[in-house]
Protein backbone atom coordinates (compact mmCIF):
# COMPACT_ATOMS: atom_id res chain seq x y z
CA UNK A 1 37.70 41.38 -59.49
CA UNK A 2 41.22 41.88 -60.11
CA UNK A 3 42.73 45.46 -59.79
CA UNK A 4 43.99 47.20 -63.32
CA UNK A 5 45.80 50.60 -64.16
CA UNK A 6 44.25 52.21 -67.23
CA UNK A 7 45.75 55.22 -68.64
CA UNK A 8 43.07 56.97 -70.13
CA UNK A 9 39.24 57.08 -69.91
CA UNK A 10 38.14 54.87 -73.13
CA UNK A 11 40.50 52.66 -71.69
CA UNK A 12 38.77 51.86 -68.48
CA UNK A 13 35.76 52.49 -70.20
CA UNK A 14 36.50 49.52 -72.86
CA UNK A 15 37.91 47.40 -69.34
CA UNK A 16 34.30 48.24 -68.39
CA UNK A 17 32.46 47.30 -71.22
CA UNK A 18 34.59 43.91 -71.47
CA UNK A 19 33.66 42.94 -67.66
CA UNK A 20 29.58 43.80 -68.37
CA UNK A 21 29.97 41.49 -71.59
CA UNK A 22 31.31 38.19 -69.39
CA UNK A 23 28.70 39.70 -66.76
CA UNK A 24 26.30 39.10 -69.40
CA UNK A 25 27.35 36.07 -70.61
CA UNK A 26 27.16 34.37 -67.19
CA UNK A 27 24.15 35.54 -66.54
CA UNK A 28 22.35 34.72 -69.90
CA UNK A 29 24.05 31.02 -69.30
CA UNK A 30 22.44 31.23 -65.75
CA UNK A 31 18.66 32.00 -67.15
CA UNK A 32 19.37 29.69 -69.84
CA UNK A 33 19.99 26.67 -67.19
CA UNK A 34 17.60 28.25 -64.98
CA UNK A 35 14.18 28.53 -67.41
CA UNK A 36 15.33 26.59 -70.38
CA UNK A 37 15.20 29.52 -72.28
CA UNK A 38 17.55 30.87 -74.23
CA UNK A 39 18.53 34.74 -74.75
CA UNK A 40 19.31 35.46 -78.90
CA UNK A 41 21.17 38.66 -77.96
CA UNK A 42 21.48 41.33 -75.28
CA UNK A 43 22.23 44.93 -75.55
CA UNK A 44 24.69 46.74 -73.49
CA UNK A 45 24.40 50.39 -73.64
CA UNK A 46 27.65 52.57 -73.57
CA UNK A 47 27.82 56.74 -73.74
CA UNK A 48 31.16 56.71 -75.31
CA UNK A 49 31.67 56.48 -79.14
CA UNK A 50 35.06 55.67 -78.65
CA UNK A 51 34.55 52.77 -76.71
CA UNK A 52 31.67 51.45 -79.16
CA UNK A 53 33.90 52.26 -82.11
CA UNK A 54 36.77 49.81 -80.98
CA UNK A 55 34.76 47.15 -79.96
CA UNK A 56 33.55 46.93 -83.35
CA UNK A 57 37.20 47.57 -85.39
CA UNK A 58 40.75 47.91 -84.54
CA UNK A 59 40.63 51.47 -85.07
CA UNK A 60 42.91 54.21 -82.80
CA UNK A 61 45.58 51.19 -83.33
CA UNK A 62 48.72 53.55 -82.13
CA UNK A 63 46.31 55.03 -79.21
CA UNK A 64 44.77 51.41 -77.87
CA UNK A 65 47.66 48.98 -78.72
CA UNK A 66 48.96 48.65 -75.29
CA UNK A 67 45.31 47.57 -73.97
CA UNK A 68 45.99 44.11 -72.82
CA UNK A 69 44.60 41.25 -75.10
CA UNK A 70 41.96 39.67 -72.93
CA UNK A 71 40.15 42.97 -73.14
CA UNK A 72 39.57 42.41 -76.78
CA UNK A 73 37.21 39.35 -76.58
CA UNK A 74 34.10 41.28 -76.54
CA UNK A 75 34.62 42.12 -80.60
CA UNK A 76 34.59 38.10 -80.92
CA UNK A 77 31.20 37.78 -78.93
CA UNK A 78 30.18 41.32 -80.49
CA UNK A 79 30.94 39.67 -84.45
CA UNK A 80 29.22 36.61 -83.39
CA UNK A 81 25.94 38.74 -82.99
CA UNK A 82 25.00 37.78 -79.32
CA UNK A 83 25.79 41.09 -77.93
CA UNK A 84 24.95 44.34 -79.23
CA UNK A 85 26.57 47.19 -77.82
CA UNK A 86 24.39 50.45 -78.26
CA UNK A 87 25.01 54.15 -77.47
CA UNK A 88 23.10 55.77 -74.77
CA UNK A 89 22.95 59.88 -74.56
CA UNK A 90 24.13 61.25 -71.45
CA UNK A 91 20.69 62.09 -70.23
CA UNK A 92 19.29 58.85 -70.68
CA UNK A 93 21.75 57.14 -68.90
CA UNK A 94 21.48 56.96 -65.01
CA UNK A 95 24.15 55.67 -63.89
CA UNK A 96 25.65 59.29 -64.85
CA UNK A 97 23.58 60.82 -62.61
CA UNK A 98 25.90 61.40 -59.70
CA UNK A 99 28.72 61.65 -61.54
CA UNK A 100 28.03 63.70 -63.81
CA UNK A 101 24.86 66.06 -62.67
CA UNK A 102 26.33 66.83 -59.32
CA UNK A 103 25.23 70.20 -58.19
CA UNK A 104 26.75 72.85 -57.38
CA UNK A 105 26.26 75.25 -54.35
């Protein structure tokens, strides 16, 4: 994986989001060669509205335009319906557990 700067949190959060969506698109090609079964779509979960909001428009323009371009493939594959990207609440999400819930002495 190749090293990138972001300069502010839905930014690396959208970075994020873009590298689980080819993630998931290798792998779905992967069970799909592997079974002979093909996925219809996949949901990736995401806690911030931000981040769900701009893969779905071009919204924040002034605030996201100097996100670099190969970030913004994941609205293509999110338009063409094969994945969904779907919030998840803080509490239900556990990969927010350490981060998040540390606690305190």
């Amino acid at each position: 994986m190749q090293a990138a700067v972001a300069l502010s949190t839905t930014e690396a959060e959208y970075m994020s989001i873009s590298e689980a969506c080819k993630e998931t698109i290798w792998l779905r090609g992967l069970y799909s060669e592997l079974y002979g079964v093909s996925c219809s779509c996949v949901i990736i979960h995401c806690d911030s509205q931000s981040v769900i909001y701009l893969t779905k428009n071009q919204m924040f323009y002034e605030r996201t335009k100097h996100i670099d371009v190969r970030y913004h493939f994941i609205r293509g594959v999110i338009a063409e319906g094969g994945i969904k990207v779907r919030k998840i609440s803080t509490h239900d999400n556990p990969a927010d557990t350490m981060i998040k819930h540390v606690p305190t002495f």
